[in-house]
Protein backbone atom coordinates (compact mmCIF):
# COMPACT_ATOMS: atom_id res chain seq x y z
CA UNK A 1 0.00 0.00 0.00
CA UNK A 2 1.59 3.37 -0.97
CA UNK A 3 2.02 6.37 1.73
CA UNK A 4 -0.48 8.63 -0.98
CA UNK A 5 -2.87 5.81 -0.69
CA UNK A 6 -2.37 5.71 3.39
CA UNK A 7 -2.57 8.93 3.60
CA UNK A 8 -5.92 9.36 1.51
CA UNK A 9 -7.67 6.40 3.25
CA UNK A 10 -6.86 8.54 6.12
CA UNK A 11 -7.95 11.83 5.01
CA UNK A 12 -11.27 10.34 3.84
CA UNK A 13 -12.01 8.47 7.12
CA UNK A 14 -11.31 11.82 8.80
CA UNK A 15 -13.64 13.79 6.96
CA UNK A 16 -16.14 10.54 7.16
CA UNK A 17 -16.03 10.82 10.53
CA UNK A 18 -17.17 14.75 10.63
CA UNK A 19 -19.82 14.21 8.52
CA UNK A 20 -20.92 11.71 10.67
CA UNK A 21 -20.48 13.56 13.72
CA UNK A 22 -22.04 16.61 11.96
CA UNK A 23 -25.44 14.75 10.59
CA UNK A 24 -26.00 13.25 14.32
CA UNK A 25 -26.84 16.89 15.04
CA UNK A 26 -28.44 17.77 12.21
CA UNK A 27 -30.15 14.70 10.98
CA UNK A 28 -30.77 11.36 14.00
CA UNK A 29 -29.04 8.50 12.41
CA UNK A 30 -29.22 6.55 15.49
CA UNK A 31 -29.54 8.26 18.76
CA UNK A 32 -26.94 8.18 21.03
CA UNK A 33 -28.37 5.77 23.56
CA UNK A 34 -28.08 3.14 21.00
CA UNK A 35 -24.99 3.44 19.49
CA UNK A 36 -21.45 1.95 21.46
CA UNK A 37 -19.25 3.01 18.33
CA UNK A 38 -19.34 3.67 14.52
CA UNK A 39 -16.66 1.97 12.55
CA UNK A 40 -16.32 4.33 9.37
CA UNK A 41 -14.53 2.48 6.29
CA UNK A 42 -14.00 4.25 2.98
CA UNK A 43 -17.10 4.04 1.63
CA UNK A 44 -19.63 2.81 4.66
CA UNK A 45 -19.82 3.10 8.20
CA UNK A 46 -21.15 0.49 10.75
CA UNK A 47 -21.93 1.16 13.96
CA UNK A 48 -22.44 -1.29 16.87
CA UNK A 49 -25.31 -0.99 18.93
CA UNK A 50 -25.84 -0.76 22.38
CA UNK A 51 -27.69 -4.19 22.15
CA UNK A 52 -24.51 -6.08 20.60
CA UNK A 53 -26.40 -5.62 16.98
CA UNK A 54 -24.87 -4.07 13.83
CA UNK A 55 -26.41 -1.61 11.38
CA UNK A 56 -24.23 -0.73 7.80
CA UNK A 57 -24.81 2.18 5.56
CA UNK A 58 -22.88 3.29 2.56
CA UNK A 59 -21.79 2.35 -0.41
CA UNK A 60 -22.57 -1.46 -1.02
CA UNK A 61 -22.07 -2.81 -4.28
CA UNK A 62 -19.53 -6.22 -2.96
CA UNK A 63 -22.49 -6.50 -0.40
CA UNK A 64 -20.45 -4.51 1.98
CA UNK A 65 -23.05 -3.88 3.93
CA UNK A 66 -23.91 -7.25 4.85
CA UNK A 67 -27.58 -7.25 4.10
CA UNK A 68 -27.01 -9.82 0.91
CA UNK A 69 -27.71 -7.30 -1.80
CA UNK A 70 -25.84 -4.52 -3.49
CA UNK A 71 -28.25 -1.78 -2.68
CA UNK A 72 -26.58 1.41 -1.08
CA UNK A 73 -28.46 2.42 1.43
CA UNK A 74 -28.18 5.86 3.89
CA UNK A 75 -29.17 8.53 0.71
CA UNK A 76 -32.39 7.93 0.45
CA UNK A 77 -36.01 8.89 2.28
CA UNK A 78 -36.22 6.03 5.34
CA UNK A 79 -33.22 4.55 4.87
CA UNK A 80 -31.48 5.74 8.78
CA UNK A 81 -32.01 5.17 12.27
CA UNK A 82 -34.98 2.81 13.12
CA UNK A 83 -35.72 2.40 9.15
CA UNK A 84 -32.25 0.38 8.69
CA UNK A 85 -32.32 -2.77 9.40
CA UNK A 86 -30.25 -4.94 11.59
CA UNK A 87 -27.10 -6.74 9.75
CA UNK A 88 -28.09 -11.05 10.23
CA UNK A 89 -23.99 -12.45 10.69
CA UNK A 90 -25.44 -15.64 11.67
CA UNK A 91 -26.04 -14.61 15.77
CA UNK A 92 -23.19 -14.17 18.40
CA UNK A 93 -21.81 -11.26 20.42
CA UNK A 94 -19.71 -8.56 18.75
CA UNK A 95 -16.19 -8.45 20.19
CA UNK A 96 -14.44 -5.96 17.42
CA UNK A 97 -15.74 -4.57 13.75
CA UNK A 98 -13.86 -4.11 11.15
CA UNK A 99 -14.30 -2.23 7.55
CA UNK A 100 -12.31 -2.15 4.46
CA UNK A 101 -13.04 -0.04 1.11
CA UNK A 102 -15.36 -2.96 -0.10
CA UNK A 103 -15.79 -5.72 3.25
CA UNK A 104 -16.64 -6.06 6.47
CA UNK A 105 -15.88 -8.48 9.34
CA UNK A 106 -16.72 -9.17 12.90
CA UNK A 107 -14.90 -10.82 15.41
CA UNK A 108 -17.23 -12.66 17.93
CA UNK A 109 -16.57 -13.06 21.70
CA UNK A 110 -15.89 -17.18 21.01
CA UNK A 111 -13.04 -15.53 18.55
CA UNK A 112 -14.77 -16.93 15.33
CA UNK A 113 -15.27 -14.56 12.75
CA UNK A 114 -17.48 -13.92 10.11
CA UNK A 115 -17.10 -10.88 6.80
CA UNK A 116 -18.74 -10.31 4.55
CA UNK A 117 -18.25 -7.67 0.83
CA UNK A 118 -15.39 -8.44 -1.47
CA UNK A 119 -13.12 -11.13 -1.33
CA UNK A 120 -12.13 -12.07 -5.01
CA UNK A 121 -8.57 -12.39 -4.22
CA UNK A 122 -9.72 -14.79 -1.25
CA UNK A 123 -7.47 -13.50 1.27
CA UNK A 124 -9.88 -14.09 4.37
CA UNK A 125 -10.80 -17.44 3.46
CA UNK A 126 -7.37 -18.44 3.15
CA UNK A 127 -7.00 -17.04 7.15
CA UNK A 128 -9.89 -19.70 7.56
CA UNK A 129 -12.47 -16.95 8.28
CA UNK A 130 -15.99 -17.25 6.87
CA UNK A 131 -17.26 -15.38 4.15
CA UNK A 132 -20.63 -15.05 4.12
């Protein structure tokens, strides 16, 4: 990965992460009550809820999002807060989230993990994690 790549990715999850900040105030994505954290990738963001459940909005056309379609969802009417739906990864308690441009993948408290998104060059599977 080059440093001008690096640095990009970082620059964009930066300003991800004000927009973010700056719609919670403007617009409710998901109040604060619910939300433990929001993992912000390049293109989506997922946050964990206060319940242990995942929501995923973005950009979703590797099924990023983990709701086994390629619709993008968070730019339309309905599509935020209590509208978006609750990512199915097969049960289990979220220990850690994590997002690349075009995946995702959570790390349970029993240590198994599961992603989901892009994996043509089928790096995770070969780490014996499953893709769903």
């Amino acid at each position: 990965m080059s440093k001008t790549f690096r640095q990009n990715r970082l620059y964009l999850t930066y300003i991800l992460t004000l927009l973010i900040i700056s719609l919670q105030f403007t617009y409710p994505l998901l109040s604060a009550t619910q939300c433990k954290s929001y993992i912000v990738g390049v293109f989506h963001v997922c946050p964990v809820l206060s319940d242990g459940t995942l929501k995923c909005w973005g950009r979703n056309n590797y099924g990023q999002l983990g709701y086994e379609d390629a619709t993008d969802r968070g730019g339309g009417v309905n599509e935020m807060g209590n509208y978006l739906s609750v990512v199915d990864f097969n049960g289990g308690t979220i220990l850690h989230v994590e997002v690349g441009a075009e995946y995702t993948c959570v790390l349970l408290v029993d240590f198994s993990a599961r992603c989901w998104g892009r994996n043509d060059e089928g790096f995770l599977k070969s780490l014996g994690i499953n893709f769903l």
